[in-house]
Every structure is written in C-alpha cells, then in structure tokens.
C-alpha atoms as a PDB file:
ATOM      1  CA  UNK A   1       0.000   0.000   0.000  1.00  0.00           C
ATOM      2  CA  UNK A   2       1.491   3.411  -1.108  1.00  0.00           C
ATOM      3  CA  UNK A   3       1.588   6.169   1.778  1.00  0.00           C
ATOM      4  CA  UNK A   4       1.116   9.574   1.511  1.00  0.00           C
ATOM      5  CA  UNK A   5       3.946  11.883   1.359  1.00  0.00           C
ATOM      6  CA  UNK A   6       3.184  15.703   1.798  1.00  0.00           C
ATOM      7  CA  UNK A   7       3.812  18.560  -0.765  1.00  0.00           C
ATOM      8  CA  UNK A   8       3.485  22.395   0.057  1.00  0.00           C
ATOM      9  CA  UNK A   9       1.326  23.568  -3.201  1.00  0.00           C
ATOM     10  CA  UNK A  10       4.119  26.656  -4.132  1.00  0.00           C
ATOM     11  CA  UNK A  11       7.010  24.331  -3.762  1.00  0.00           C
ATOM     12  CA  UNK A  12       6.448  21.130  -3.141  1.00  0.00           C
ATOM     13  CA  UNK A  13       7.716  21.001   0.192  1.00  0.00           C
ATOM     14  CA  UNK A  14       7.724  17.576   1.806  1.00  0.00           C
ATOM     15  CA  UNK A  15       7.571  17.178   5.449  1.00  0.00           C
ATOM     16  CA  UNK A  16       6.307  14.464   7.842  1.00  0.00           C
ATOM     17  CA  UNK A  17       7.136  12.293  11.199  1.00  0.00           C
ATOM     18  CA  UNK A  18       9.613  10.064  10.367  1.00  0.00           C
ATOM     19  CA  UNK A  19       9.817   6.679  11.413  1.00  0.00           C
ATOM     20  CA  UNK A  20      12.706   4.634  13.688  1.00  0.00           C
ATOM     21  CA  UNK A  21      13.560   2.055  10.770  1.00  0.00           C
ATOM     22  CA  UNK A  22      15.597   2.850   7.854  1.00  0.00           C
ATOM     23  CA  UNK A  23      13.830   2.710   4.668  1.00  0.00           C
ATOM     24  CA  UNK A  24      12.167   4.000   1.485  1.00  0.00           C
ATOM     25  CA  UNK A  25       8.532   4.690   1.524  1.00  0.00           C
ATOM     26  CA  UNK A  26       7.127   5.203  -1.860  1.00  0.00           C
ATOM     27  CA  UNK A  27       4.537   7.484  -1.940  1.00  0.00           C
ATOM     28  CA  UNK A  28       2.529  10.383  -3.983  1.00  0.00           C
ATOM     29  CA  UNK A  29       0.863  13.645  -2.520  1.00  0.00           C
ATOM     30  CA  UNK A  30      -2.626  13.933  -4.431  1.00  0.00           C
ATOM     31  CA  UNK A  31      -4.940  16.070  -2.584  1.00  0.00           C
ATOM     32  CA  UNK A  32      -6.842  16.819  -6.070  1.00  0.00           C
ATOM     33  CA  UNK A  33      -7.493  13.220  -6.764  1.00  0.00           C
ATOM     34  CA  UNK A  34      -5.413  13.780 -10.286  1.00  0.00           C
ATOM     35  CA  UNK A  35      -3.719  10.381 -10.469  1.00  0.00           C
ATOM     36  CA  UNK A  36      -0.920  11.970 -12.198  1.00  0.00           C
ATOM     37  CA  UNK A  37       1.565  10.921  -9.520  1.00  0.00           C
ATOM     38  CA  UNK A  38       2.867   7.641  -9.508  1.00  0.00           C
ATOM     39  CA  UNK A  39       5.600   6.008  -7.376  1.00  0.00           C
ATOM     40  CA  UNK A  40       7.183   2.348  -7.192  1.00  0.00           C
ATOM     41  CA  UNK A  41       9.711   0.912  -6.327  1.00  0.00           C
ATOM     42  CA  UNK A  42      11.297  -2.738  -8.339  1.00  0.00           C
ATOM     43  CA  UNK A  43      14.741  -4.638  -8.882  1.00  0.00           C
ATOM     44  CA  UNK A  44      16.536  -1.885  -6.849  1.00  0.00           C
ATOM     45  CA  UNK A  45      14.981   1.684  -8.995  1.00  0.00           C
ATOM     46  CA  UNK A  46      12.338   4.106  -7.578  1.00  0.00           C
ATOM     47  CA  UNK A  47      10.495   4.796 -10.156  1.00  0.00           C
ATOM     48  CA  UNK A  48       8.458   7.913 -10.480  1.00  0.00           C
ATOM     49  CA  UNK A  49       6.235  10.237 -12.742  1.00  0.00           C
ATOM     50  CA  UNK A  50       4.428  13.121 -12.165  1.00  0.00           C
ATOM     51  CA  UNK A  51       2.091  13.111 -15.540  1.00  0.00           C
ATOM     52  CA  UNK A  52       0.491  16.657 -15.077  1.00  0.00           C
ATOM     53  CA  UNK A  53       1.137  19.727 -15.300  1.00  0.00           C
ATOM     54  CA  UNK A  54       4.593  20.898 -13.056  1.00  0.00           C
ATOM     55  CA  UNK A  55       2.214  23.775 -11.880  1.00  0.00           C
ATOM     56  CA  UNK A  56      -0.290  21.291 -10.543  1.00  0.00           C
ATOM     57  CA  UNK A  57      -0.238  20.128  -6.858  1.00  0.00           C
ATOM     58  CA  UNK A  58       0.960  16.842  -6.222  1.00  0.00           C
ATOM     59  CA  UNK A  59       4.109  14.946  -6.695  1.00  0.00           C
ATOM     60  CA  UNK A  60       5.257  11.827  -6.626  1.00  0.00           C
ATOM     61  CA  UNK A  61       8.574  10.381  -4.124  1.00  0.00           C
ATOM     62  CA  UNK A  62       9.353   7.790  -1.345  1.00  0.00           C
ATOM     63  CA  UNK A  63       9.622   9.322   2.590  1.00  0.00           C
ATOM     64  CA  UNK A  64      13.368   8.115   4.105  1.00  0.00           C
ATOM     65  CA  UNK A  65      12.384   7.210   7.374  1.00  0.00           C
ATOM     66  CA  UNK A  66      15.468   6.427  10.523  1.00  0.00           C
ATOM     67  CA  UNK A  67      17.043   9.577  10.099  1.00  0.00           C
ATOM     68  CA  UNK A  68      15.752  11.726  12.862  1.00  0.00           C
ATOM     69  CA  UNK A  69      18.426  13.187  14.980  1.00  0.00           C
ATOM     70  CA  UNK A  70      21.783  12.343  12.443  1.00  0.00           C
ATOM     71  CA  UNK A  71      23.796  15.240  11.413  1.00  0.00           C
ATOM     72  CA  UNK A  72      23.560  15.419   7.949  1.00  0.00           C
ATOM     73  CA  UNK A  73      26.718  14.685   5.971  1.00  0.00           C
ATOM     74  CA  UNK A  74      26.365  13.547   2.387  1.00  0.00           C
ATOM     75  CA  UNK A  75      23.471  11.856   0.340  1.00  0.00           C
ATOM     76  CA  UNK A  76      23.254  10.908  -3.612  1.00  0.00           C
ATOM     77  CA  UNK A  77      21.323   8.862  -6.012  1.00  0.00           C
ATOM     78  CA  UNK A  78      21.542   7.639  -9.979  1.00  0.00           C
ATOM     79  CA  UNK A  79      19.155   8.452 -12.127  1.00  0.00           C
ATOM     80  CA  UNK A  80      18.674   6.247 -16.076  1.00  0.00           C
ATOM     81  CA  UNK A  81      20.076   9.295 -18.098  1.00  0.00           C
ATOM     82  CA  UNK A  82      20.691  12.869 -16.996  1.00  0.00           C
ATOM     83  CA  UNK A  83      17.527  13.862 -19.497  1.00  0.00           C
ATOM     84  CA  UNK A  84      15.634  13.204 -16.266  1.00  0.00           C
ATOM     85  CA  UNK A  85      17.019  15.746 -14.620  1.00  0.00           C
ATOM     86  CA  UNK A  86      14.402  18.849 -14.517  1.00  0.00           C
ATOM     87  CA  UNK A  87      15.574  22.033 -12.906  1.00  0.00           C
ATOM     88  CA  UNK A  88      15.855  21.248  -9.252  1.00  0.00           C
ATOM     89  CA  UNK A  89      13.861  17.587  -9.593  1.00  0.00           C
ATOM     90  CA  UNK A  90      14.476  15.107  -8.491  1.00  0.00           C
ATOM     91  CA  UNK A  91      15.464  16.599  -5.348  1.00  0.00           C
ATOM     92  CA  UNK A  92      16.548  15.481  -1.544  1.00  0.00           C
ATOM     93  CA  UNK A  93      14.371  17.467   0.690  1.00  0.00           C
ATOM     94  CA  UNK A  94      15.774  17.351   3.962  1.00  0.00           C
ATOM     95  CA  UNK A  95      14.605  18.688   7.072  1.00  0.00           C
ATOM     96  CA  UNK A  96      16.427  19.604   9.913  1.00  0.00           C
ATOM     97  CA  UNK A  97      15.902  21.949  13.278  1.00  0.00           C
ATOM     98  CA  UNK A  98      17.203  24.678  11.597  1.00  0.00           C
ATOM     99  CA  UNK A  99      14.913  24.728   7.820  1.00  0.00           C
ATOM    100  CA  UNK A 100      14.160  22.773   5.287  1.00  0.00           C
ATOM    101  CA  UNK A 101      16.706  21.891   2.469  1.00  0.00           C
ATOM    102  CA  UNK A 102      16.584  21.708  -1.149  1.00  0.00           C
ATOM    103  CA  UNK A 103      18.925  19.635  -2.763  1.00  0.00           C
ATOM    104  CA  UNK A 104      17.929  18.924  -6.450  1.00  0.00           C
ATOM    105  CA  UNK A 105      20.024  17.503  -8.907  1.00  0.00           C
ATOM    106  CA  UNK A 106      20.633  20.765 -10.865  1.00  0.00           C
ATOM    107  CA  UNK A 107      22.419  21.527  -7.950  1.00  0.00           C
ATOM    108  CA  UNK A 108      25.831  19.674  -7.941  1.00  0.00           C
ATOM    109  CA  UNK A 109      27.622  18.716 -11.332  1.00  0.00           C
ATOM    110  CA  UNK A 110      27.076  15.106 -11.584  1.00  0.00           C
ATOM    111  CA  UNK A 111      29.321  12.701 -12.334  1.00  0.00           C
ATOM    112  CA  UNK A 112      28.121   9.980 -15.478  1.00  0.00           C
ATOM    113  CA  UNK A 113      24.390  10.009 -14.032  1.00  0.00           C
ATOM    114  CA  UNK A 114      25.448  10.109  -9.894  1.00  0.00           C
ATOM    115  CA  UNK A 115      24.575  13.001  -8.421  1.00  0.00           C
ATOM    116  CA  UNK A 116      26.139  13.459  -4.610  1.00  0.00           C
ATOM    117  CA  UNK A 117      25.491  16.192  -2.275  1.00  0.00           C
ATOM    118  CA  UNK A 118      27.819  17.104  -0.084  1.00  0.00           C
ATOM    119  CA  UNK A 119      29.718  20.137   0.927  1.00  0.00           C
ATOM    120  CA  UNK A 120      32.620  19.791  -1.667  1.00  0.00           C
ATOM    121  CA  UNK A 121      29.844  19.061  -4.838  1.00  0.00           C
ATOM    122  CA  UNK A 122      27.858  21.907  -3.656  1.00  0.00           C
ATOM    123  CA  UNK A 123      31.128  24.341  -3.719  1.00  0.00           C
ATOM    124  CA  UNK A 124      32.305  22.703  -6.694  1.00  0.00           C
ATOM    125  CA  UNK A 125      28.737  23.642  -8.570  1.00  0.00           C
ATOM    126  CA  UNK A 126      29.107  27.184  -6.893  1.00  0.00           C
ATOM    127  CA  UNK A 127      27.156  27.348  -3.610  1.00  0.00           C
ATOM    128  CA  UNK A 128      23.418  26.931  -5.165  1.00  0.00           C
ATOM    129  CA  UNK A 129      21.897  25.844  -2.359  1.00  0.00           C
ATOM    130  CA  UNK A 130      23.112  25.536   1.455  1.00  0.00           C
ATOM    131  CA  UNK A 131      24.745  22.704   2.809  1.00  0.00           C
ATOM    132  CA  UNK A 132      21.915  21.506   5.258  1.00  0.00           C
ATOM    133  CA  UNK A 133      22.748  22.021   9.289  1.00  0.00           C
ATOM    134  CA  UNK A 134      21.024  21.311  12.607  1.00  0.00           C
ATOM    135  CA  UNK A 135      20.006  17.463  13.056  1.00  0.00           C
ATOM    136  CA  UNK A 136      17.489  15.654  11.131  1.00  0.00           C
ATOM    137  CA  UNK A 137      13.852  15.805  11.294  1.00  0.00           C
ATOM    138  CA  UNK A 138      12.565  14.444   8.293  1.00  0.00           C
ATOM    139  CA  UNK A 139      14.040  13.604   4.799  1.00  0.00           C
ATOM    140  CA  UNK A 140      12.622  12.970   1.651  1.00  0.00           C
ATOM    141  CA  UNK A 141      13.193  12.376  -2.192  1.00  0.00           C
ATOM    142  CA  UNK A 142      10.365  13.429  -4.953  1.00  0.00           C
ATOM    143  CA  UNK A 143       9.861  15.126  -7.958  1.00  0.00           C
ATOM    144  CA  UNK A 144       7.382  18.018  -8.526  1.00  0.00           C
ATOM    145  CA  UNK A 145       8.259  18.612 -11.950  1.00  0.00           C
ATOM    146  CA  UNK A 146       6.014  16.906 -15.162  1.00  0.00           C
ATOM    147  CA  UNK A 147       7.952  13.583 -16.116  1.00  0.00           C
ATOM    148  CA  UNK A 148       9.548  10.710 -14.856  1.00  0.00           C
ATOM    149  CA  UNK A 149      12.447   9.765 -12.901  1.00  0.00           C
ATOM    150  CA  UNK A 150      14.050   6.411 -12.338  1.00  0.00           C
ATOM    151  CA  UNK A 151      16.353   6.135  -9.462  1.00  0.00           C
ATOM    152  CA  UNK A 152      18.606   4.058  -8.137  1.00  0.00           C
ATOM    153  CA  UNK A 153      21.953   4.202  -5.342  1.00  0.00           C
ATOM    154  CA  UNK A 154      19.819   5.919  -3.215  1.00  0.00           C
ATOM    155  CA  UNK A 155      21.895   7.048  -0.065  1.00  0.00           C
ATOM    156  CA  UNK A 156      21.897   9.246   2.900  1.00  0.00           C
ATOM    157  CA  UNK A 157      24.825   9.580   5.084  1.00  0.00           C
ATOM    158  CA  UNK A 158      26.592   6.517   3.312  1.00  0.00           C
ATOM    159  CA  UNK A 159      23.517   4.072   3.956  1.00  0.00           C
ATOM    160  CA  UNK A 160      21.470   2.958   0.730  1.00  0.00           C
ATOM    161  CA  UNK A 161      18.452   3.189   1.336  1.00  0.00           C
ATOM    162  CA  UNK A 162      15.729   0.559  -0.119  1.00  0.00           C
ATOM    163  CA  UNK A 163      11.890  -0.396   1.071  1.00  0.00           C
ATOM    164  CA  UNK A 164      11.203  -2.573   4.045  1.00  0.00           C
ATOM    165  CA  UNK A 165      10.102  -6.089   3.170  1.00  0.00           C
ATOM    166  CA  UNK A 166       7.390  -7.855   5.196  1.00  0.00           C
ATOM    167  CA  UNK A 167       5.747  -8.531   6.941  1.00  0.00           C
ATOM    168  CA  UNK A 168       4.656 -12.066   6.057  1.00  0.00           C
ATOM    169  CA  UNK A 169       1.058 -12.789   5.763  1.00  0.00           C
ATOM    170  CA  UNK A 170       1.180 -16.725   5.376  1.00  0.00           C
ATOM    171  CA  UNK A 171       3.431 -19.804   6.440  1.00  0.00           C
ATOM    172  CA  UNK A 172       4.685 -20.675   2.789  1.00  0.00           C
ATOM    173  CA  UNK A 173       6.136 -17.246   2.713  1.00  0.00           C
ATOM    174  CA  UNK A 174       8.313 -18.497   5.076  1.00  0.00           C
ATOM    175  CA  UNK A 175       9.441 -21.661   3.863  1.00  0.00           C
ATOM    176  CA  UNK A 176      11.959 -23.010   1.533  1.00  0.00           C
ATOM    177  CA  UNK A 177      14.223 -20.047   2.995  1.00  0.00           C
ATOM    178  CA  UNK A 178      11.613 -17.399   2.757  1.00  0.00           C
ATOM    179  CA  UNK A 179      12.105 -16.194   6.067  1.00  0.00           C
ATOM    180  CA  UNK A 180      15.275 -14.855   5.232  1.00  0.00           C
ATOM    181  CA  UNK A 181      13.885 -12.427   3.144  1.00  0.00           C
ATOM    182  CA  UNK A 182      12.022  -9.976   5.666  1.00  0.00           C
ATOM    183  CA  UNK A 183      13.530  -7.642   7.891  1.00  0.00           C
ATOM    184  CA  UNK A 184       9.931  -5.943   8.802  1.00  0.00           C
ATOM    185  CA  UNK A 185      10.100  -7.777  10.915  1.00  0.00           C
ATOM    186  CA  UNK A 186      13.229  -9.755  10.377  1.00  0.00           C
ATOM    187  CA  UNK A 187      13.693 -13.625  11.560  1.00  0.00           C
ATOM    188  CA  UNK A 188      16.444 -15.504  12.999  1.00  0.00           C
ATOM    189  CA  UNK A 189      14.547 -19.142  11.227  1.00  0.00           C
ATOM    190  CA  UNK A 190      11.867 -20.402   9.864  1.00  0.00           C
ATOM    191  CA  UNK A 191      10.115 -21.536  13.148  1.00  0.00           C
ATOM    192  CA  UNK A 192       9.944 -17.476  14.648  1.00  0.00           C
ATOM    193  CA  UNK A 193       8.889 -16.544  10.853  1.00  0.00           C
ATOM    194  CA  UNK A 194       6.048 -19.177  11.504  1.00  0.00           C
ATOM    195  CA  UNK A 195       4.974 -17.980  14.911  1.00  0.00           C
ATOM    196  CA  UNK A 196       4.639 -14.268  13.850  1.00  0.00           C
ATOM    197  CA  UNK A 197       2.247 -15.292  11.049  1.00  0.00           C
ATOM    198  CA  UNK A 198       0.228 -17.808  13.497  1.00  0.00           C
ATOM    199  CA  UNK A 199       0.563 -14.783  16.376  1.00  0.00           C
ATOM    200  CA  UNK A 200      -1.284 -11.989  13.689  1.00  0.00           C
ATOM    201  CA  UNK A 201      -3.522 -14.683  12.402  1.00  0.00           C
ATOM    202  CA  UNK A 202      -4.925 -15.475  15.946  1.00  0.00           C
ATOM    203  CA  UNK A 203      -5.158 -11.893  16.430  1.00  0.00           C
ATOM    204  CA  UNK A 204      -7.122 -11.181  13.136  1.00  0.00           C
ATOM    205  CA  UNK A 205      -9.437 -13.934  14.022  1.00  0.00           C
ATOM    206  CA  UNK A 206     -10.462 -12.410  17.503  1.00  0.00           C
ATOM    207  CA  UNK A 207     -11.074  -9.235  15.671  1.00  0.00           C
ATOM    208  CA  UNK A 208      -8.049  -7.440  16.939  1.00  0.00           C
ATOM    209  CA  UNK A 209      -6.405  -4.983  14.058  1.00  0.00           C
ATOM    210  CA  UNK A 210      -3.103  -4.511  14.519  1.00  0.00           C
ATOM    211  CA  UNK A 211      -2.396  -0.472  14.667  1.00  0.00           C
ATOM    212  CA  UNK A 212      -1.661   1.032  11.875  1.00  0.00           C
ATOM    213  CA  UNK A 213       1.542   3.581  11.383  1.00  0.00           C
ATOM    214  CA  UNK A 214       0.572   7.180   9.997  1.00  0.00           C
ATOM    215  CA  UNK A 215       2.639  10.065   9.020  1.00  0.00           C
ATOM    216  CA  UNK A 216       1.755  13.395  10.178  1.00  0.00           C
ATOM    217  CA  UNK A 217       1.388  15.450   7.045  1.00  0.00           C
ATOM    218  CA  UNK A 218       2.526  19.009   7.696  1.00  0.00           C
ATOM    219  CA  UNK A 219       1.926  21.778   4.869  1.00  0.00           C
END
C-alpha cells in the first residue's frame, strides 16, 4: 500500500514524522485526486512520474524514514540518463531543526548520471543551495516537476536506502528459505517466521487490528 507523502502547493515542500527504521517509503501527494503521480519501487529503482502539469499540486517520491536526529553529511542517487534531470527535480528534501533543504540535482555537477550532495559538490557547482545544518527531522526524495524519474543508489549519510520487506502474511512465505527475506520484521529461522504469522492470524481472528503507522502530514 502506497503512503502519503506531503507537498506544500508553491514548492512542493515535503515534510512528515519520520519513522525509527531505515527505509524507502514510496509514496505520492494527491490532494486533487489527479492520479498523475505515480511512485514504485522494483529490482533496486524508484520509479516515479508526475504526468500533469509541473504547476499542478501533487508529486510523486518515497519518505526516508530512521534519520531523525543524524547530522547530515552527504546523500546521492543515480538516475537512467541525466535527461531526467528537470531544474531542481528530483530533489533530496531534507529537514532539519534549523529549515528545510533543497537539494535537487541541478544543484551539484554530476558525475556519469550520480549526483552526490555534499559540501565539496555543492562548492564545486558554486554554492546553489546551502549545505543543510542542525540534526534531522525528516528527509525525503520526490519530484514536482512533469515527467519521470528512475532512481537508483539511493543514499543518505553513506547508507542505501531501499523499502522494508514484510511482513509475512502466510506460512509458505516463510518456507523453503523465505524467512530470510524480511527484515519488517526480520527472523532468525523459519520456526519465529512461523509464529509471527500464526501470532497476527490469531489476532485477526479475535477481531483485533493490529495499529496502523501514519505520518503526520505538515503543509
């Protein structure tokens, strides 16, 4: 299920509560029910397009949740060809105690199709855009900007970061070496991966949901 990720309607400004695990979270902003904003996420690319309008509100990115609190120090990502570069998207938005920070891929010179963000590519491409300070609140990666963008290498602070997998929702997923495939939550055998399914299915049959995890949107 995609989650929402929050754009301000002049700039696209994403902001949210991030969550304690490290991961993508694919998601589009669509408060005009458009369905121009897509996001996915396959065989190691996000994958997004924004089929509208640039002027009209919504975009299309993944949250980048297990941040909160770091000192931000360097982040990049690939894209398929440089064409998909459009002005300043796609674009890191990361948010820290002291603003919010822009840091689109017009931004730094890139190098082949990489495009890194640190202090040194930011005074190499002549000081665009600040080099974000204070600790981490929330980060982000979107575009805003009519077309598509397929990204890959994403890291923050030298971590890639990819979705979450899991969790499981039957036994089978579990066998045959299954279980070593989640790590939401992650096993240490087949027998725990077994339990947890057995554990949510007994709960599901009482008629006990399991809470659900929301981001606070903030515009």
């Amino acid at each position: 299920m995609k989650r929402l990720i929050a754009a301000a309607a002049a700039a696209g400004v994403l902001a949210f509560a991030a969550g304690a695990t490290a991961a993508l979270e694919p998601g589009v902003y669509d408060p005009g029910n458009t369905g121009c904003p897509k996001a996915s996420f396959a065989n190691g690319v996000l994958h997004l397009e924004k089929n509208c309008p640039s002027a009209t509100n919504a975009a299309a990115g993944a949250n980048i949740t297990g941040l909160v609190g770091q000192t931000f120090k360097s982040a990049s990502f690939t894209l398929a060809s440089t064409s998909q570069c459009h002005g300043g998207s796609p674009r890191f938005n990361i948010e820290t105690t002291t603003a919010t920070f822009f840091l689109g891929c017009n931004n730094v010179i890139p190098n082949g199709t990489t495009y890194t963000f640190d202090q040194q590519s930011l005074a190499a491409a002549g000081n665009q855009v600040p080099f974000p300070t204070g600790t981490i609140k929330g980060a982000s990666i979107l575009i805003d900007i009519q077309g598509t963008a397929d990204i890959s290498k994403i890291t923050v602070n030298g971590k890639t970061q990819v979705p979450l997998v899991g969790p499981p929702t039957s036994k089978n997923q579990c066998k045959k070496g299954g279980w070593k495939h989640f790590d939401h939550p992650a096993f240490k055998n087949q027998g725990q991966c077994v339990s947890h399914v057995n554990h949510h299915s007994t709960k599901k049959g009482k008629g006990r949901h399991e809470p659900r995890h929301h981001h606070r949107l903030h515009h």
